[in-house]
Protein backbone atom coordinates (compact mmCIF):
# COMPACT_ATOMS: atom_id res chain seq x y z
CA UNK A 1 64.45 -135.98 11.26
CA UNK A 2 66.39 -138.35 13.67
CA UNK A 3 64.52 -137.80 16.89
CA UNK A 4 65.40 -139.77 19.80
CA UNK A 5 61.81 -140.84 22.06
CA UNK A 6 61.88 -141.24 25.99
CA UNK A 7 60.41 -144.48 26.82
CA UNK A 8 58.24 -143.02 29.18
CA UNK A 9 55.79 -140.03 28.08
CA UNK A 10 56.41 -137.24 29.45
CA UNK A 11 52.54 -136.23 29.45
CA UNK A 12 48.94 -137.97 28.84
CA UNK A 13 49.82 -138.11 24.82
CA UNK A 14 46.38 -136.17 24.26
CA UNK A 15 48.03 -132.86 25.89
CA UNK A 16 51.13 -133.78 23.45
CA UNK A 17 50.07 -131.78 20.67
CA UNK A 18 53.39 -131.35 18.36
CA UNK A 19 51.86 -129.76 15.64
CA UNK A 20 49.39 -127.27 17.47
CA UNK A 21 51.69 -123.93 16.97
CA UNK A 22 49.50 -120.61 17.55
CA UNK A 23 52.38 -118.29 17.29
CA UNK A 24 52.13 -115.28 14.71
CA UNK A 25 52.61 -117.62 11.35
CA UNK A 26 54.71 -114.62 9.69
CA UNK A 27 57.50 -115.34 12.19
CA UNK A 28 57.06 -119.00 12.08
CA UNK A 29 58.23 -118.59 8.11
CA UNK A 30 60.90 -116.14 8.75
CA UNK A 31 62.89 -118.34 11.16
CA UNK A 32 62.38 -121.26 9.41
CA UNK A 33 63.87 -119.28 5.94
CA UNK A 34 66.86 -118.49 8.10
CA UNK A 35 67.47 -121.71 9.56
CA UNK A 36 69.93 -122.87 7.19
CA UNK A 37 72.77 -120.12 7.70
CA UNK A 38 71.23 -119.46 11.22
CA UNK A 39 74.33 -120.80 12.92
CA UNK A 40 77.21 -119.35 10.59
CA UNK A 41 75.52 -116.14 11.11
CA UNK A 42 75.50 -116.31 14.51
CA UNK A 43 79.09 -117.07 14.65
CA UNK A 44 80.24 -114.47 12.02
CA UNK A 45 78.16 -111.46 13.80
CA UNK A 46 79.08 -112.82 17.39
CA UNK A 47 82.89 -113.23 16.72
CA UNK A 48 81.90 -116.11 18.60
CA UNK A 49 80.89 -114.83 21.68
CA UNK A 50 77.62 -116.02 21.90
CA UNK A 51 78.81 -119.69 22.59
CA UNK A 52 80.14 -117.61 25.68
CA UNK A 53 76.69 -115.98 26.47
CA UNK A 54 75.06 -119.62 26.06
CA UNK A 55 77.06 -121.09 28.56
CA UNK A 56 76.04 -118.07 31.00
CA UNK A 57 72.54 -118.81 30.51
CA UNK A 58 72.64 -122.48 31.24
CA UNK A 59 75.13 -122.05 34.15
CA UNK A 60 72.19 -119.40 35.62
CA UNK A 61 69.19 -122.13 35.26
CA UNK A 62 71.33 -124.38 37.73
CA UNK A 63 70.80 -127.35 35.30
CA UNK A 64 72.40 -130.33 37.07
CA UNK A 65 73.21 -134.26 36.31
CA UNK A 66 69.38 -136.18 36.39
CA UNK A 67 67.40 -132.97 35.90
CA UNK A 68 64.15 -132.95 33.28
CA UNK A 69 64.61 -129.90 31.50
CA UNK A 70 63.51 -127.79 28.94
CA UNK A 71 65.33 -125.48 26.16
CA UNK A 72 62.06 -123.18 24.80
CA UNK A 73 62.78 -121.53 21.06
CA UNK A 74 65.18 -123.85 21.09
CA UNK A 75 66.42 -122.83 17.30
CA UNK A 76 69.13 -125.15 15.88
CA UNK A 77 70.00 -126.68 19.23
CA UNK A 78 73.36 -124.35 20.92
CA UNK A 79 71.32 -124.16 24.30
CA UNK A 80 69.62 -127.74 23.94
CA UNK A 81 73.19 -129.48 23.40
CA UNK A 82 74.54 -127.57 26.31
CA UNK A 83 71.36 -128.41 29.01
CA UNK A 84 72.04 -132.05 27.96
CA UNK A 85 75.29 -132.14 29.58
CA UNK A 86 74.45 -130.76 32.33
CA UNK A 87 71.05 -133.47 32.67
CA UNK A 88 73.78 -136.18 31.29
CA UNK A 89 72.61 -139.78 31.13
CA UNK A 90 70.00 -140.15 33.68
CA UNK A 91 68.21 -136.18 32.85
CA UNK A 92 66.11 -135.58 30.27
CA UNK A 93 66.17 -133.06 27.88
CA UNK A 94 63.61 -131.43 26.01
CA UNK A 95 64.50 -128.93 23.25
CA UNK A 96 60.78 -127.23 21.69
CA UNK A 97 60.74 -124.80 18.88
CA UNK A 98 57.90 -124.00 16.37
CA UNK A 99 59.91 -123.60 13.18
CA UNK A 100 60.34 -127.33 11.62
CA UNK A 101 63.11 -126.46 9.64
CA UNK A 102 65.20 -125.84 12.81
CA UNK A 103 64.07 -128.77 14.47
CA UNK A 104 65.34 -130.89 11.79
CA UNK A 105 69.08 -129.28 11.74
CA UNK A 106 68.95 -129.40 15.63
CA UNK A 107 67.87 -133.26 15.01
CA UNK A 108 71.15 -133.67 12.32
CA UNK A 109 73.53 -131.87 14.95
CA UNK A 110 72.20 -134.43 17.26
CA UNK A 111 73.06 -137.47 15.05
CA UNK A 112 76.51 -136.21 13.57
CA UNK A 113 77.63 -135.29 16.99
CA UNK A 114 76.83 -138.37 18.61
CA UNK A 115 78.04 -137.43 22.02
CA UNK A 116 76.44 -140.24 24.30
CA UNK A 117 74.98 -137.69 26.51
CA UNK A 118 72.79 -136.25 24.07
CA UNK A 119 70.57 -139.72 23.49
CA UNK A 120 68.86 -137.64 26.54
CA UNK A 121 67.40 -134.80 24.59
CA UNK A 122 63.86 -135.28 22.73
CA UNK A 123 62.89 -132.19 19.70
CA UNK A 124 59.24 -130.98 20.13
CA UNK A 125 57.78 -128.45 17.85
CA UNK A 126 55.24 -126.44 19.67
CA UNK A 127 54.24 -123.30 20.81
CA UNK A 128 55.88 -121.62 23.88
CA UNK A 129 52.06 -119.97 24.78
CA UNK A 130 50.64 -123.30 25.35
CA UNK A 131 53.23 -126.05 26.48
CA UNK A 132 52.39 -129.66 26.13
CA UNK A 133 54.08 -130.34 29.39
CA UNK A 134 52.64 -131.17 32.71
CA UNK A 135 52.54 -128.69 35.77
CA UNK A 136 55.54 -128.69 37.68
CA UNK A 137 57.40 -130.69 35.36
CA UNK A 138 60.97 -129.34 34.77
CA UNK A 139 64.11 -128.49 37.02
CA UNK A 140 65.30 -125.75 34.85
CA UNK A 141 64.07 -123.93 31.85
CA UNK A 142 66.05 -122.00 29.57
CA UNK A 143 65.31 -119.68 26.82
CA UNK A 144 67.82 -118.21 24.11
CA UNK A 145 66.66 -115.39 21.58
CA UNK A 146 62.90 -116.79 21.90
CA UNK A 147 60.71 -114.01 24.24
CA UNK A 148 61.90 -111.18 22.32
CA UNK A 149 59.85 -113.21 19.59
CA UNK A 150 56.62 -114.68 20.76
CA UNK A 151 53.21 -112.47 20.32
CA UNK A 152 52.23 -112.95 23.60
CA UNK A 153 55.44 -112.07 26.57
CA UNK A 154 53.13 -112.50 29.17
CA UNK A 155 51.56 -115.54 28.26
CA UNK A 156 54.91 -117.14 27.70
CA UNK A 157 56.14 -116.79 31.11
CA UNK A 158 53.02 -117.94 32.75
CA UNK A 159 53.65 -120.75 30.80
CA UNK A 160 57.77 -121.45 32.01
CA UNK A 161 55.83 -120.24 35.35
CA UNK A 162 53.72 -123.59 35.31
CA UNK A 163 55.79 -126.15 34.16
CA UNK A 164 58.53 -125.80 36.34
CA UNK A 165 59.08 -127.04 39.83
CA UNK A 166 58.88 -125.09 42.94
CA UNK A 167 62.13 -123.44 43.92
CA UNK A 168 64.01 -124.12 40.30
CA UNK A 169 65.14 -121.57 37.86
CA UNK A 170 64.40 -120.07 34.20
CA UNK A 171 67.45 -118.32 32.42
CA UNK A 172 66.63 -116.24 29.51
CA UNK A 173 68.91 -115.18 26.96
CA UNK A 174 68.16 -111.93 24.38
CA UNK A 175 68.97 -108.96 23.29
CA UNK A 176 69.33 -106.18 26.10
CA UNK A 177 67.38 -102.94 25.35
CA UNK A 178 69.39 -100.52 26.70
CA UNK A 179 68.62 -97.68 28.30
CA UNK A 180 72.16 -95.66 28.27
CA UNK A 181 72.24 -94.05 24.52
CA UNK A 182 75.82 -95.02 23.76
CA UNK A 183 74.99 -98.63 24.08
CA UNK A 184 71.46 -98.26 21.96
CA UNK A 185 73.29 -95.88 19.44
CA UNK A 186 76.38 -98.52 18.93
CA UNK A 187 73.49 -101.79 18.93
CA UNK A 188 71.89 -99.85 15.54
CA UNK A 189 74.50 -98.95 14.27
CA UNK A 190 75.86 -102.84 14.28
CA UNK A 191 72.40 -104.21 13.12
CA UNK A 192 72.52 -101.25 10.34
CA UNK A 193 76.03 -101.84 9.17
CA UNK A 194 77.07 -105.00 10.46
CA UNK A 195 74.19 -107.15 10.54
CA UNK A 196 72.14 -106.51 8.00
CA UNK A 197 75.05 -106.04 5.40
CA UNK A 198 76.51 -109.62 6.47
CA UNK A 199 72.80 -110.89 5.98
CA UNK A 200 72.70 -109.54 2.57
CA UNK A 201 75.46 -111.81 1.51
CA UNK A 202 73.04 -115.09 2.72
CA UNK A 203 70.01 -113.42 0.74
CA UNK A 204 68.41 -112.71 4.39
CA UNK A 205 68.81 -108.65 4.18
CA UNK A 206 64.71 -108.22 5.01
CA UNK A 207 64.55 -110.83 7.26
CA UNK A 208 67.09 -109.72 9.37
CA UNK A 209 65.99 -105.95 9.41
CA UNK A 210 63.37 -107.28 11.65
CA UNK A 211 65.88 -107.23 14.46
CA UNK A 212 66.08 -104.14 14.60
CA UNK A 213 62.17 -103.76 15.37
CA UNK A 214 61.93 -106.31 17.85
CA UNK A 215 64.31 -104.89 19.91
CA UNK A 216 62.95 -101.54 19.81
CA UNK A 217 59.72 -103.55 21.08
CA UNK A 218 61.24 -105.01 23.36
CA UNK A 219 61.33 -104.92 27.63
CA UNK A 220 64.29 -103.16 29.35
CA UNK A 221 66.05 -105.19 32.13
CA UNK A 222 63.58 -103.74 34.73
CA UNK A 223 60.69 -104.78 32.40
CA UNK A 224 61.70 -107.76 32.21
CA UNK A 225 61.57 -108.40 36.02
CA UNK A 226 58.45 -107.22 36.44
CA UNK A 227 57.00 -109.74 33.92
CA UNK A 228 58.40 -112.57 35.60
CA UNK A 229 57.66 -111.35 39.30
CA UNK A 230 53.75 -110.70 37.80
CA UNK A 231 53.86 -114.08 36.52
CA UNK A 232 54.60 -115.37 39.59
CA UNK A 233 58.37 -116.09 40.10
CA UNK A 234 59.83 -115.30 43.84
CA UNK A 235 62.68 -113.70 42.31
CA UNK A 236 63.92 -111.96 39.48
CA UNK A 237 67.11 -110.42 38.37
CA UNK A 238 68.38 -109.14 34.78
CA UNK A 239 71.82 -109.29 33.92
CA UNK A 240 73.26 -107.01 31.47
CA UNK A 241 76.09 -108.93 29.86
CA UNK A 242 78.21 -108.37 26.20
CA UNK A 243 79.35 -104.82 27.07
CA UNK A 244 75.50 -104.31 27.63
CA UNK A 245 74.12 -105.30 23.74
CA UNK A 246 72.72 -108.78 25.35
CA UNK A 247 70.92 -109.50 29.03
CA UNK A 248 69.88 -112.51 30.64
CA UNK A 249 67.45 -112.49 32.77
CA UNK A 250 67.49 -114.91 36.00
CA UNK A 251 64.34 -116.06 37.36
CA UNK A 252 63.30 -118.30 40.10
CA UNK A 253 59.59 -119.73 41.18
């Protein structure tokens, strides 16, 4: 993995535990079986658009030029990249994920793309219920396709609760579960005949019918709010965006 080190921790190195990952180990191995297609699918199933969504998200953390930051579930890097030009030379960037295998193509994308920017960003793997990060660390946190995922909702945003400064944002990308039944209706009938078909082709047909169940257990936009006002935040607002099949929720502390 090429992974580029700041030259001054970012924490006492005994909190800096990169290979201490609670979350459920089941999901662990399913993203990191999908990592290698993760992107084309993405693309193919999107048309594209969620390179649009993406750039919502980090324009809603209010990421700017010399910001520490942090990309949680990072995945393959689409957030990460996109938070590092915002930081640019003098930020920092911190992308964390707990699936190796994503890490290390996020790492690669890093090296091939060799934009001079991203010598700011540093890949972590660890778990989003316990960050290795100091309180009050970050300017802005963002979040793509990652709470809809951890075991423990709750815990997670206590966690982007503590590590960010006072008055700065979080901006978290996912699935939106709908509460108009048109929207719902047409969201299962993509994952049932769009997604999971196109997944088939890749070999990934059972992994992805799991999207389909963590969006039924998912939080609605309201939900959502609450968790983040419970957890502390000042503010909170959800944002139903892609015709309603995505949301991003907004939160400040």
């Amino acid at each position: 993995m090429h992974s580029l080190q700041f030259s001054v921790p970012l924490v006492p190195t005994s909190r800096f535990k990169r290979h201490s990952v609670r979350c459920a180990s089941d999901r662990q191995q399913l993203f990191n079986r999908i990592a290698p297609v993760y992107d084309n699918l993405n693309d193919l199933l999107s048309l594209g658009q969620h390179r649009i969504w993406k750039r919502m998200a980090v324009s809603w953390s209010g990421a700017k030029t010399g910001d520490s930051l942090l990309d949680l579930c990072c995945g393959s890097g689409d957030l990460t990249f996109l938070m590092s030009e915002k930081a640019g030379a003098d930020g920092k960037v911190i992308g964390l994920d707990f699936s190796k295998e994503q890490l290390s193509i996020a790492s690669s994308r890093q090296y091939l793309l060799s934009k001079a920017c991203y010598n700011n960003i540093e890949w972590v793997e660890g778990d989003a219920l316990d960050l290795p990060f100091s309180n009050g660390y970050f300017d802005a946190i963002t979040m793509g396709y990652g709470l809809r995922n951890v075991v423990d909702k709750r815990r997670a945003m206590q966690e982007m609760f503590r590590v960010l400064k006072p008055g700065s944002r979080v901006s978290i990308l996912d699935f939106n579960k709908s509460m108009q039944p048109f929207t719902a209706l047409f969201q299962e009938w993509m994952i049932d005949n769009v997604v999971v078909p196109t997944a088939t082709v890749y070999g990934l047909a059972k992994e992805y019918q799991y999207l389909k169940t963590s969006i039924d257990e998912f939080l609605t936009g309201k939900e959502l709010e609450k968790l983040a006002l419970d957890a502390g935040f000042s503010y909170a607002r959800h944002y139903e965006i892609g015709g309603g099949l995505m949301g991003n929720l907004v939160a400040a502390r």
